[in-house]
N, C-alpha and C. Protein backbone atom coordinates (compact mmCIF):
# COMPACT_ATOMS: atom_id res chain seq x y z
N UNK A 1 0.84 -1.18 0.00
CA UNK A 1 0.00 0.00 0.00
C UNK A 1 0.89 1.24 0.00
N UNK A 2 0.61 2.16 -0.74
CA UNK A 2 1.07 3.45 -0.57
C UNK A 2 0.97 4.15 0.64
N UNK A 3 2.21 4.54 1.51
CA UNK A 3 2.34 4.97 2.64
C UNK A 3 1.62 6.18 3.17
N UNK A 4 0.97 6.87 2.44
CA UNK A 4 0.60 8.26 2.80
C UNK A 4 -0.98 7.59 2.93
N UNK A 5 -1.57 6.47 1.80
CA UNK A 5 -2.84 5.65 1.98
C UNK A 5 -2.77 5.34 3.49
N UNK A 6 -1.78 4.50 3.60
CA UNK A 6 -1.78 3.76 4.36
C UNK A 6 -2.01 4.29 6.13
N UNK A 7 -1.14 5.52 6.34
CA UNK A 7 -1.14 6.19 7.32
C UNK A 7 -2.68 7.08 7.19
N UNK A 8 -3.62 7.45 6.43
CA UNK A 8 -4.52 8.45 5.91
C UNK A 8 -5.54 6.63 6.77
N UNK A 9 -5.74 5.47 6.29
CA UNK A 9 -6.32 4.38 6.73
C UNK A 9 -6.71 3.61 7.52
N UNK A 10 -5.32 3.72 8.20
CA UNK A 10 -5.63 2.83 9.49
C UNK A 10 -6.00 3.52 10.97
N UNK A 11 -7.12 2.54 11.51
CA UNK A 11 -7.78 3.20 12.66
C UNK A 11 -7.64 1.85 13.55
N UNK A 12 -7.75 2.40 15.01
CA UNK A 12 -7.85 1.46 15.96
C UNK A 12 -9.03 0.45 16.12
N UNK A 13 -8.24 -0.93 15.40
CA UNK A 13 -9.60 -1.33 15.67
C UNK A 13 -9.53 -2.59 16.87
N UNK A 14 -11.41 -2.63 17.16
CA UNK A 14 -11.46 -3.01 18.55
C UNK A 14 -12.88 -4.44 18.69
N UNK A 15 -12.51 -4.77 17.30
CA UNK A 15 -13.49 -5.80 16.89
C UNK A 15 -12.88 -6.54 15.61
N UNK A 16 -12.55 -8.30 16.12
CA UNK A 16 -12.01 -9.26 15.41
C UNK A 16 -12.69 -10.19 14.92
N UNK A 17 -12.60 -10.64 13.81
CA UNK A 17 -13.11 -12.09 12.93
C UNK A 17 -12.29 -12.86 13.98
N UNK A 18 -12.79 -13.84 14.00
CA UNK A 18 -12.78 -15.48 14.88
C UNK A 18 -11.64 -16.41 13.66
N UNK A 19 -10.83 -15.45 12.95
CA UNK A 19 -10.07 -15.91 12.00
C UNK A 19 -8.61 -16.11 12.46
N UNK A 20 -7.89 -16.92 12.25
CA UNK A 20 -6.52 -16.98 12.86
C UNK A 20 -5.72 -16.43 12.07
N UNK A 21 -4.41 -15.63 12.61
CA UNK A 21 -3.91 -14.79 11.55
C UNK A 21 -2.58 -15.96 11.29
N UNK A 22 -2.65 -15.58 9.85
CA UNK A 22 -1.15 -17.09 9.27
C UNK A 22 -0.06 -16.44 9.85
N UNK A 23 0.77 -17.38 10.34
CA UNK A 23 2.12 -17.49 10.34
C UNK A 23 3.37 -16.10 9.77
N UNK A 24 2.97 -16.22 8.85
CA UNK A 24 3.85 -15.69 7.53
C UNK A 24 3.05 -14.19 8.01
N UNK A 25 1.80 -13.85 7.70
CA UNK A 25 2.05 -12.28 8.41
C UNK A 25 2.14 -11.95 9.94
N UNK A 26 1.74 -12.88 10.25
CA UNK A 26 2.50 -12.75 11.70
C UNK A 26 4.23 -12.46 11.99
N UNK A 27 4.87 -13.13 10.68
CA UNK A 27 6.39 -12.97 10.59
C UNK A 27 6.58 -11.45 9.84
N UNK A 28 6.04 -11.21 9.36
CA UNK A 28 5.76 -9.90 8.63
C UNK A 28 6.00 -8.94 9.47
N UNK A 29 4.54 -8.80 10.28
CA UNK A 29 5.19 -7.76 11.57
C UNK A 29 5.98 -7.80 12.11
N UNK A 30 6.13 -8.82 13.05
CA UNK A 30 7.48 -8.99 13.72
C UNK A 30 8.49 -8.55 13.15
N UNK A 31 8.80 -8.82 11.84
CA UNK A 31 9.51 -8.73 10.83
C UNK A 31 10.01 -6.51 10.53
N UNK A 32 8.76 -6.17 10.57
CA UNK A 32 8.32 -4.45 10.55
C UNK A 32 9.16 -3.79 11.90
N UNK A 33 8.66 -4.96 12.73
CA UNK A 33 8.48 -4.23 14.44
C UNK A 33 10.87 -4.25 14.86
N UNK A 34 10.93 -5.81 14.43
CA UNK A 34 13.11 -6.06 14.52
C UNK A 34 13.31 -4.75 13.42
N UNK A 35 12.74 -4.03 12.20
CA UNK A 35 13.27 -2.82 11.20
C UNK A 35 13.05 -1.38 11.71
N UNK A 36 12.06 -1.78 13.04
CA UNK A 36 12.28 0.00 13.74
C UNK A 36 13.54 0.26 13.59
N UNK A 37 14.07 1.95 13.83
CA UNK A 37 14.88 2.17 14.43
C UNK A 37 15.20 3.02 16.15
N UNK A 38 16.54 2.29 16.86
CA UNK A 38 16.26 2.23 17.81
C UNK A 38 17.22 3.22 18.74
N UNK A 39 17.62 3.72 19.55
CA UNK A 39 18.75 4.73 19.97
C UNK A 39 20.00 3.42 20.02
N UNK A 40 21.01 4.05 19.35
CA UNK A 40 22.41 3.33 19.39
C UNK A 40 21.86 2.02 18.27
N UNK A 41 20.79 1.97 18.00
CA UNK A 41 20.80 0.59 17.47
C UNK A 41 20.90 -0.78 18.59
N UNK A 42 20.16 -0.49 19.72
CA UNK A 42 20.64 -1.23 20.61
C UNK A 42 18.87 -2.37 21.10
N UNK A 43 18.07 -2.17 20.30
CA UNK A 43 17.20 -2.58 20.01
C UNK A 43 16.80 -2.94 21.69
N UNK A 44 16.80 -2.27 22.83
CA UNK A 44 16.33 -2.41 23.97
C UNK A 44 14.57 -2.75 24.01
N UNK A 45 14.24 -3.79 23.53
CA UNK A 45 13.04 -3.89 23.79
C UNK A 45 12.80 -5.87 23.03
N UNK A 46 11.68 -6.12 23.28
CA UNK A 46 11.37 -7.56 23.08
C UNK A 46 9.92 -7.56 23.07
N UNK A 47 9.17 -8.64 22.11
CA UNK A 47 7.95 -8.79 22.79
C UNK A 47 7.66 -10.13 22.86
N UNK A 48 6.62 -10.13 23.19
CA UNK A 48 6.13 -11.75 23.36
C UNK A 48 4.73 -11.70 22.83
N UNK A 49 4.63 -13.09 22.15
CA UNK A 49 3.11 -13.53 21.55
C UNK A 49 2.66 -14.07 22.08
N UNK A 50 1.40 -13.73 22.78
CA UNK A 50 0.36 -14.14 23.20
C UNK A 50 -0.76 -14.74 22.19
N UNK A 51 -0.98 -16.19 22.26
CA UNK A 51 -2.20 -16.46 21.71
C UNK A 51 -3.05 -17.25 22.60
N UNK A 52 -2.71 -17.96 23.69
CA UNK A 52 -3.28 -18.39 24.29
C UNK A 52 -4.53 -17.65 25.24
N UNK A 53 -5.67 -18.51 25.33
CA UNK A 53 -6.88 -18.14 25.51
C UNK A 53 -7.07 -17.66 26.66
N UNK A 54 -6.18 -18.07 27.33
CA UNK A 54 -6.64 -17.77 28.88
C UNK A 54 -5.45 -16.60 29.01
N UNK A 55 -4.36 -16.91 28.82
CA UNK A 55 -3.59 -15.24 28.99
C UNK A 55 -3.93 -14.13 27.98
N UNK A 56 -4.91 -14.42 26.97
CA UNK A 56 -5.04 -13.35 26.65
C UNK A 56 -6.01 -12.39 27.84
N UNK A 57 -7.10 -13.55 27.79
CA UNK A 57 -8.25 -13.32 29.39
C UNK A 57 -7.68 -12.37 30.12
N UNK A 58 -6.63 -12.81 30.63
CA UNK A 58 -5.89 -12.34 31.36
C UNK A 58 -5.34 -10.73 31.21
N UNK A 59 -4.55 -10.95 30.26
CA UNK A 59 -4.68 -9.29 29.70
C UNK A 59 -5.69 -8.52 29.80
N UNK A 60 -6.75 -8.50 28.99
CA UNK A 60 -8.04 -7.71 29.02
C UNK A 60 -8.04 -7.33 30.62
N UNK A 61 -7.92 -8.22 31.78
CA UNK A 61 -8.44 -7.93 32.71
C UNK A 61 -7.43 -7.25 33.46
N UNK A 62 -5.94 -6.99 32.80
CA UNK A 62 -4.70 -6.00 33.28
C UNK A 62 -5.24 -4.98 32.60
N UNK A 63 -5.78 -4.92 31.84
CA UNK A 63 -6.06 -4.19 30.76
C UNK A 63 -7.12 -3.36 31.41
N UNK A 64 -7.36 -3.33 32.61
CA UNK A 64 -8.61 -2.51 33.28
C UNK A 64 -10.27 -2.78 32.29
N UNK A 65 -9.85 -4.43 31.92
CA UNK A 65 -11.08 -4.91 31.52
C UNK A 65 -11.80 -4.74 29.77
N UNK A 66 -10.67 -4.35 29.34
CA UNK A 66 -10.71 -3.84 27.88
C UNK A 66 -10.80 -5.49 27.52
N UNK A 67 -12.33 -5.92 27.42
CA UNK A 67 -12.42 -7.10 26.47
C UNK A 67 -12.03 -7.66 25.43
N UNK A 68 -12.08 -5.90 24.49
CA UNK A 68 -11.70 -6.61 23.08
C UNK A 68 -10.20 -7.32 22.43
N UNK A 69 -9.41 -6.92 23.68
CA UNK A 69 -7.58 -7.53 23.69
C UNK A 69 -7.78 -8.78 23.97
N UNK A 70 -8.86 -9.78 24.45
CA UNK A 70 -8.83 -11.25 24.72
C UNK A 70 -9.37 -11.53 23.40
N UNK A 71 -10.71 -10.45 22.86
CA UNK A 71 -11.09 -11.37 21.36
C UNK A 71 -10.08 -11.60 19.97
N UNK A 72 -9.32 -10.90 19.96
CA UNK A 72 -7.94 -11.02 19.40
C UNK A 72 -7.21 -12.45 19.10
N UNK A 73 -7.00 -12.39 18.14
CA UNK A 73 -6.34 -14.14 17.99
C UNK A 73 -5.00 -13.66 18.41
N UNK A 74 -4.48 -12.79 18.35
CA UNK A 74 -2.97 -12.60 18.88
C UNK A 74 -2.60 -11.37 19.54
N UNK A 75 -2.46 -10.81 20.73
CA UNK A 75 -1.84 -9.97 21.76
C UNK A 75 -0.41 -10.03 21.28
N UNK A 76 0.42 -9.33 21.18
CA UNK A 76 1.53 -8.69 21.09
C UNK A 76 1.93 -7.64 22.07
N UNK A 77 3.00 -8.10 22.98
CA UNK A 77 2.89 -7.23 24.47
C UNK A 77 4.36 -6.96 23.83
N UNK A 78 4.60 -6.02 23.90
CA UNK A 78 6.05 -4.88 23.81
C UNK A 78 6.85 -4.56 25.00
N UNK A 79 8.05 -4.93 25.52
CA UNK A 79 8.44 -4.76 26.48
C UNK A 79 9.76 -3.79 26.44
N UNK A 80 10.07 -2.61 27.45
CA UNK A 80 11.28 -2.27 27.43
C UNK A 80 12.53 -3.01 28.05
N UNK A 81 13.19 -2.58 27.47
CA UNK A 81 14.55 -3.95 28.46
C UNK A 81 15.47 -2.53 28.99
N UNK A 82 15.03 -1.94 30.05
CA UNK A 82 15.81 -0.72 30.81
C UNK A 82 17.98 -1.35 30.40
N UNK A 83 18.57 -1.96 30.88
CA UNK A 83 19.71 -1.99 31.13
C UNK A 83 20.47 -2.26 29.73
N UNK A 84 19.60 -2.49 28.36
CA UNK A 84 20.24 -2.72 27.70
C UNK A 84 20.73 -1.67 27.02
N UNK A 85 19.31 -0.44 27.18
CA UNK A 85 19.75 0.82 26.99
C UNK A 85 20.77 1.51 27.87
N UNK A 86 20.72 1.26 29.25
CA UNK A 86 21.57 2.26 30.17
C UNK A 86 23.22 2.03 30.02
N UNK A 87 23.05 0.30 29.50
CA UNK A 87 24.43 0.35 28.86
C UNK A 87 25.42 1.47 28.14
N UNK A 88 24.95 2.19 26.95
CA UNK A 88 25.50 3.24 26.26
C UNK A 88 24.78 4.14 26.50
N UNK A 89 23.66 4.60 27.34
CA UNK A 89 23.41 5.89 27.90
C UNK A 89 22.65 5.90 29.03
N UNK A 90 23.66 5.33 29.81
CA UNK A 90 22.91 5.60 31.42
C UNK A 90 21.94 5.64 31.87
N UNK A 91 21.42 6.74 32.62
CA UNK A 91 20.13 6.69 33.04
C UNK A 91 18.64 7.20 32.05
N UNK A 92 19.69 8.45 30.81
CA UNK A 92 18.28 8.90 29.94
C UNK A 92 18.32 7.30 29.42
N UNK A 93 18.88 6.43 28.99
CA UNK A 93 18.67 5.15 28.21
C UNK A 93 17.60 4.55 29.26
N UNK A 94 17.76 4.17 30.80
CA UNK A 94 17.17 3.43 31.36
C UNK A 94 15.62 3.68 31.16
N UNK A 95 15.55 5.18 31.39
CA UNK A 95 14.25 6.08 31.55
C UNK A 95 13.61 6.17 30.63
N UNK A 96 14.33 6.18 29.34
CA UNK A 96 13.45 6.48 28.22
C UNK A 96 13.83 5.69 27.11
N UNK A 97 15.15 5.97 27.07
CA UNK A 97 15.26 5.38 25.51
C UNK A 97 14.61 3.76 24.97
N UNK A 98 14.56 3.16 26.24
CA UNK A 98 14.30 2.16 26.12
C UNK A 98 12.92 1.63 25.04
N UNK A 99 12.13 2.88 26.00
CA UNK A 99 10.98 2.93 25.76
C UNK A 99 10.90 3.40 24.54
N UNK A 100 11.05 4.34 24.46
CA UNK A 100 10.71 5.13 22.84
C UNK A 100 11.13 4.07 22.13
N UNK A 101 12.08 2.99 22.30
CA UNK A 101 12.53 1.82 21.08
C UNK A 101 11.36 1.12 20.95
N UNK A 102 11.09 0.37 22.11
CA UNK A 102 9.90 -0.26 22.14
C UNK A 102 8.25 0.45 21.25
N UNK A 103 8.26 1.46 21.48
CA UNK A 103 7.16 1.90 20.88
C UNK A 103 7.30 2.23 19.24
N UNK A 104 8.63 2.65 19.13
CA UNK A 104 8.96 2.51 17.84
C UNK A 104 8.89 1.41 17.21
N UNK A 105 8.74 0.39 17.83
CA UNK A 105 8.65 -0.79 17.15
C UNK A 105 7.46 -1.51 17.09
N UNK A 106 6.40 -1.00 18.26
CA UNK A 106 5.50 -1.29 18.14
C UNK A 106 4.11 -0.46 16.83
N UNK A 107 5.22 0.97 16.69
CA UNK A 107 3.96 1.68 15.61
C UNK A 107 4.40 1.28 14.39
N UNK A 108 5.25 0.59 14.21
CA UNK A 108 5.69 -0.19 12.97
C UNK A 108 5.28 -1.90 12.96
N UNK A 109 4.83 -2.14 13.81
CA UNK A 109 4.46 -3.15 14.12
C UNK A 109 2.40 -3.05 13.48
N UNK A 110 2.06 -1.80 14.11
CA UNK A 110 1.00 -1.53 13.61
C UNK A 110 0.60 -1.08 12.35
N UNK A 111 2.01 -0.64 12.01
CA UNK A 111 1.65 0.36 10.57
C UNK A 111 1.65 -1.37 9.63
N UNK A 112 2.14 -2.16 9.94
CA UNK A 112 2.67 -3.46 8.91
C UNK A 112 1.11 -4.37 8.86
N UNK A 113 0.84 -4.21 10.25
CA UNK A 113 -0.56 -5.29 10.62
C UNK A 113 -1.82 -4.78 8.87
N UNK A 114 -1.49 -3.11 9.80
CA UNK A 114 -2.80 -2.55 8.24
C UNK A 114 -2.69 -2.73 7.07
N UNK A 115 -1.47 -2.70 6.69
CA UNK A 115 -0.84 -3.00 5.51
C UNK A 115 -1.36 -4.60 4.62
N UNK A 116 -1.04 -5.35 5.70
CA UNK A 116 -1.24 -6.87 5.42
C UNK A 116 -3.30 -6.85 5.68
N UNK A 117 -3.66 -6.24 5.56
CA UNK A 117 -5.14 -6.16 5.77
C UNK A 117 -5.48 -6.68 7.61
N UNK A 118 -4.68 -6.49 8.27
CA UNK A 118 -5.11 -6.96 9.75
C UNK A 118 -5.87 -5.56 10.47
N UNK A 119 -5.98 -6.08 11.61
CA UNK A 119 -6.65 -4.73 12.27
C UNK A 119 -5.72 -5.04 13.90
N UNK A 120 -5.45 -3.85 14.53
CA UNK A 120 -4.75 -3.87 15.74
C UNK A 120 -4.96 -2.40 16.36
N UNK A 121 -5.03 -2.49 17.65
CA UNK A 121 -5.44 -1.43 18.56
C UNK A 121 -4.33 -1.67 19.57
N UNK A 122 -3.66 -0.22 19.72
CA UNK A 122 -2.39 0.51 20.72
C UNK A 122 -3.31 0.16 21.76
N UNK A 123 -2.81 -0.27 22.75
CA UNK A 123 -3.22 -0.71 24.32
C UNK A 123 -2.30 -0.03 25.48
N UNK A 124 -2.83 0.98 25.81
CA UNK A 124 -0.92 1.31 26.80
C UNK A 124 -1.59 1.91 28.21
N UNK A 125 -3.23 1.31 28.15
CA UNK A 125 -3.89 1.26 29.81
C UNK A 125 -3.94 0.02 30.23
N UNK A 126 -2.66 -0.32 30.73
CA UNK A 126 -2.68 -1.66 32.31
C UNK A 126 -1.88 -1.12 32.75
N UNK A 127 -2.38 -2.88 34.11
CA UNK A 127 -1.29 -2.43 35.03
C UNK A 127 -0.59 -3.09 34.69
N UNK A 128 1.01 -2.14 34.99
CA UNK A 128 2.34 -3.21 34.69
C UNK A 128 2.68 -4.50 35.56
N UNK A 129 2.44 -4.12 36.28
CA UNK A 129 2.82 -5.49 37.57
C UNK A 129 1.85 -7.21 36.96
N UNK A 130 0.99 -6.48 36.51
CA UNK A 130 -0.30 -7.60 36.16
C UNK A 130 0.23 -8.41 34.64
N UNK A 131 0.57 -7.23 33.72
CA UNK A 131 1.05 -7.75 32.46
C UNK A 131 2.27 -8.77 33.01
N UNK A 132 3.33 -8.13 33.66
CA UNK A 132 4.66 -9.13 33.89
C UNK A 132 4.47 -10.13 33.92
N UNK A 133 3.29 -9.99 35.04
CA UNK A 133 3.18 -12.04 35.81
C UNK A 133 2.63 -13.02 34.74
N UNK A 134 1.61 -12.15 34.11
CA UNK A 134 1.23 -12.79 32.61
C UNK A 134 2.16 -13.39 31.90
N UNK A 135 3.09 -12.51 31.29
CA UNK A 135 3.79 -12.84 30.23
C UNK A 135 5.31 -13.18 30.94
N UNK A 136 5.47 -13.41 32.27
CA UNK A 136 6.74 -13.65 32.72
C UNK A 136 7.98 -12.59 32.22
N UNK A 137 8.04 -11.10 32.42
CA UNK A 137 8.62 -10.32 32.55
C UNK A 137 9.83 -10.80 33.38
N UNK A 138 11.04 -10.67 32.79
CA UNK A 138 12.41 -10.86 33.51
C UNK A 138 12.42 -9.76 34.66
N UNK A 139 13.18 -9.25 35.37
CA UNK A 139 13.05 -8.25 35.94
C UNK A 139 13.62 -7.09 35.13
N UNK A 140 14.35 -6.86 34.38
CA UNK A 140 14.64 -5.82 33.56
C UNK A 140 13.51 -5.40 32.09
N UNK A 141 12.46 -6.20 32.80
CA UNK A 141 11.67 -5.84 31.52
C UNK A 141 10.43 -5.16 31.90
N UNK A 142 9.78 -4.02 30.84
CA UNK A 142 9.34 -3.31 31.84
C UNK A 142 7.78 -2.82 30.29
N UNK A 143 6.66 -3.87 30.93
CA UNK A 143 5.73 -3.83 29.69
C UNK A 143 5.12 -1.96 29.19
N UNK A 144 5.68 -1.63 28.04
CA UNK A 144 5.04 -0.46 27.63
C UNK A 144 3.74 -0.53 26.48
N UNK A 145 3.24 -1.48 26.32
CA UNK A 145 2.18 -1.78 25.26
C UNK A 145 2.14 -2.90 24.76
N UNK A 146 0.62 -3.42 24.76
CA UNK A 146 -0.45 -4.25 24.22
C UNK A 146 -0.64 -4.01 22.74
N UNK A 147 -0.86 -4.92 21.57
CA UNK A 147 -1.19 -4.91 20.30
C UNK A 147 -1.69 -6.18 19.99
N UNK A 148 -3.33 -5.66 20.13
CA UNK A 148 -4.07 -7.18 20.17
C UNK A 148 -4.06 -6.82 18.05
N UNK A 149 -4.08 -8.08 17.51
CA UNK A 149 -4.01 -8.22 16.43
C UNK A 149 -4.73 -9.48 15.64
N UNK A 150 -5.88 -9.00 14.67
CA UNK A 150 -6.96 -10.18 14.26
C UNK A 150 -7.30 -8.93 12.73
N UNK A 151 -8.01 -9.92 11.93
CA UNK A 151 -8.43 -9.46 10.91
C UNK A 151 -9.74 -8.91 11.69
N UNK A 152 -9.88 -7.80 11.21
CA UNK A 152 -11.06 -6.63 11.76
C UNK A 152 -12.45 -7.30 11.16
N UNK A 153 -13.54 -6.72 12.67
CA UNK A 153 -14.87 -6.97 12.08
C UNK A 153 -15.68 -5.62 12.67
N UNK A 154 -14.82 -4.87 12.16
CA UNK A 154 -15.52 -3.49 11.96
C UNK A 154 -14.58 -2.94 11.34
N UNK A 155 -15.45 -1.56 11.10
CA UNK A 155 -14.66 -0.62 9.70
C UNK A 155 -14.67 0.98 10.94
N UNK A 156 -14.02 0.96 11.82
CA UNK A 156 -14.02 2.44 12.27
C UNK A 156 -14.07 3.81 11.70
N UNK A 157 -14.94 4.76 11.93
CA UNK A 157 -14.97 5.89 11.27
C UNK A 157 -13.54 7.03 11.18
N UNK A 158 -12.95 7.19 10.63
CA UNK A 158 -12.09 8.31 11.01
C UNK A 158 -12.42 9.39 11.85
N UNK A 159 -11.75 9.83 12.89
CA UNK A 159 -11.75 10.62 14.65
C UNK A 159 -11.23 11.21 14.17
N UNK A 160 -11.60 13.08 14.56
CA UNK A 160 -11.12 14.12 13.68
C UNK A 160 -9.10 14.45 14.74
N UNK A 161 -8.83 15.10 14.03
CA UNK A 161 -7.51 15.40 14.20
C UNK A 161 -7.36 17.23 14.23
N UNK A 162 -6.40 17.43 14.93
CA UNK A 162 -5.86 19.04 15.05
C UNK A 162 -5.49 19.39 13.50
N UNK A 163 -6.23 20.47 13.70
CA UNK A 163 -5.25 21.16 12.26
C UNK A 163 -3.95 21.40 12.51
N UNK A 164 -2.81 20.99 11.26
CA UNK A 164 -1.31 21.45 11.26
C UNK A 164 -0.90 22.36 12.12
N UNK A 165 -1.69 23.54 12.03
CA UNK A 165 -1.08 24.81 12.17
C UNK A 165 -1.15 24.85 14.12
N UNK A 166 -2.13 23.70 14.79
CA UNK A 166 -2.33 23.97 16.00
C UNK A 166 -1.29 22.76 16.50
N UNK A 167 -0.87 21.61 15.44
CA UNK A 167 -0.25 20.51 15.91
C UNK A 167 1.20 21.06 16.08
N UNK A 168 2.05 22.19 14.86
CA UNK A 168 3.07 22.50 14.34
C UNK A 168 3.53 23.60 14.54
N UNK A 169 4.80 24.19 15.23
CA UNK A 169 4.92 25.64 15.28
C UNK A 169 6.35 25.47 14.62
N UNK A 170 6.41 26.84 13.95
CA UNK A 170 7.80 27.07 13.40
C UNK A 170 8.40 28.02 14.52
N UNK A 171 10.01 27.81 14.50
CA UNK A 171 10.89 28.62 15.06
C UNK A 171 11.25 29.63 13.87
């Protein structure tokens, strides 16, 4: 798809076909999400696939009950890995950089899902403590976002946006 389509297209969606997503675009994203780029190139972040029925359950209900992340044939939880960043930059790495990798990889992760005709919704209300135990978080890992991912069974309306001029200031 043409990128400017593509970004102009995709909306959060929060309703899945009972369809299993193949393999191969499942490797796709993943595939999108390892081509972020990351500070130092130090790719401080990991995720884990969730397909199972009951940890997805589970999610939704870290999820402060957001159902539609269990109807999902696949959860995609994004994790920061703090020390891999603080390695080559200390504490802004621990604090942030980590993170911004992780999310960088996760909106490429999303931009790839739409692309391949999937549907996926940014999740970044739980609790962290709840996601860990779920997905067995090392201790250096530190969950910054949910990406439940299923072929869509809704068509969301486009949600209006700021004009440029209120989003953008020139110096």
């Amino acid at each position: 798809m043409e990128f400017a389509k593509l970004i102009d297209e995709r909306r959060s969606v929060r309703a899945y076909q009972q369809r299993e997503v193949e393999d191969d675009k499942l490797r796709l994203v993943l595939h999108a999400a390892n081509r972020a780029p990351s500070a130092g190139d130090l790719q401080a972040y990991g995720i884990v696939v969730v397909r199972d029925g009951q940890a997805k359950r589970a999610l939704a209900g870290a999820a402060y009950d957001q159902l539609f992340v269990s109807e999902a044939p696949i959860v995609l939880v994004f994790l920061a890995r703090p020390s891999l960043s603080a390695v080559k930059y200390g504490s802004r790495g621990r604090a942030l950089y980590c993170v911004q990798d992780a999310t960088i990889a996760c909106a490429y992760a999303q931009l790839a899902a739409h692309d391949l005709g999937l549907g996926a919704c940014w999740v970044g209300a739980f609790r962290d403590e709840a996601v860990c135990e779920i997905v067995g978080c090392s201790s250096d890992e530190l969950p910054v976002a949910l990406l439940p991912l299923g072929y869509p069974a809704e068509r969301p309306e486009p949600t209006p946006r700021r004009r440029l001029e209120e989003l953008a200031r020139s110096m």
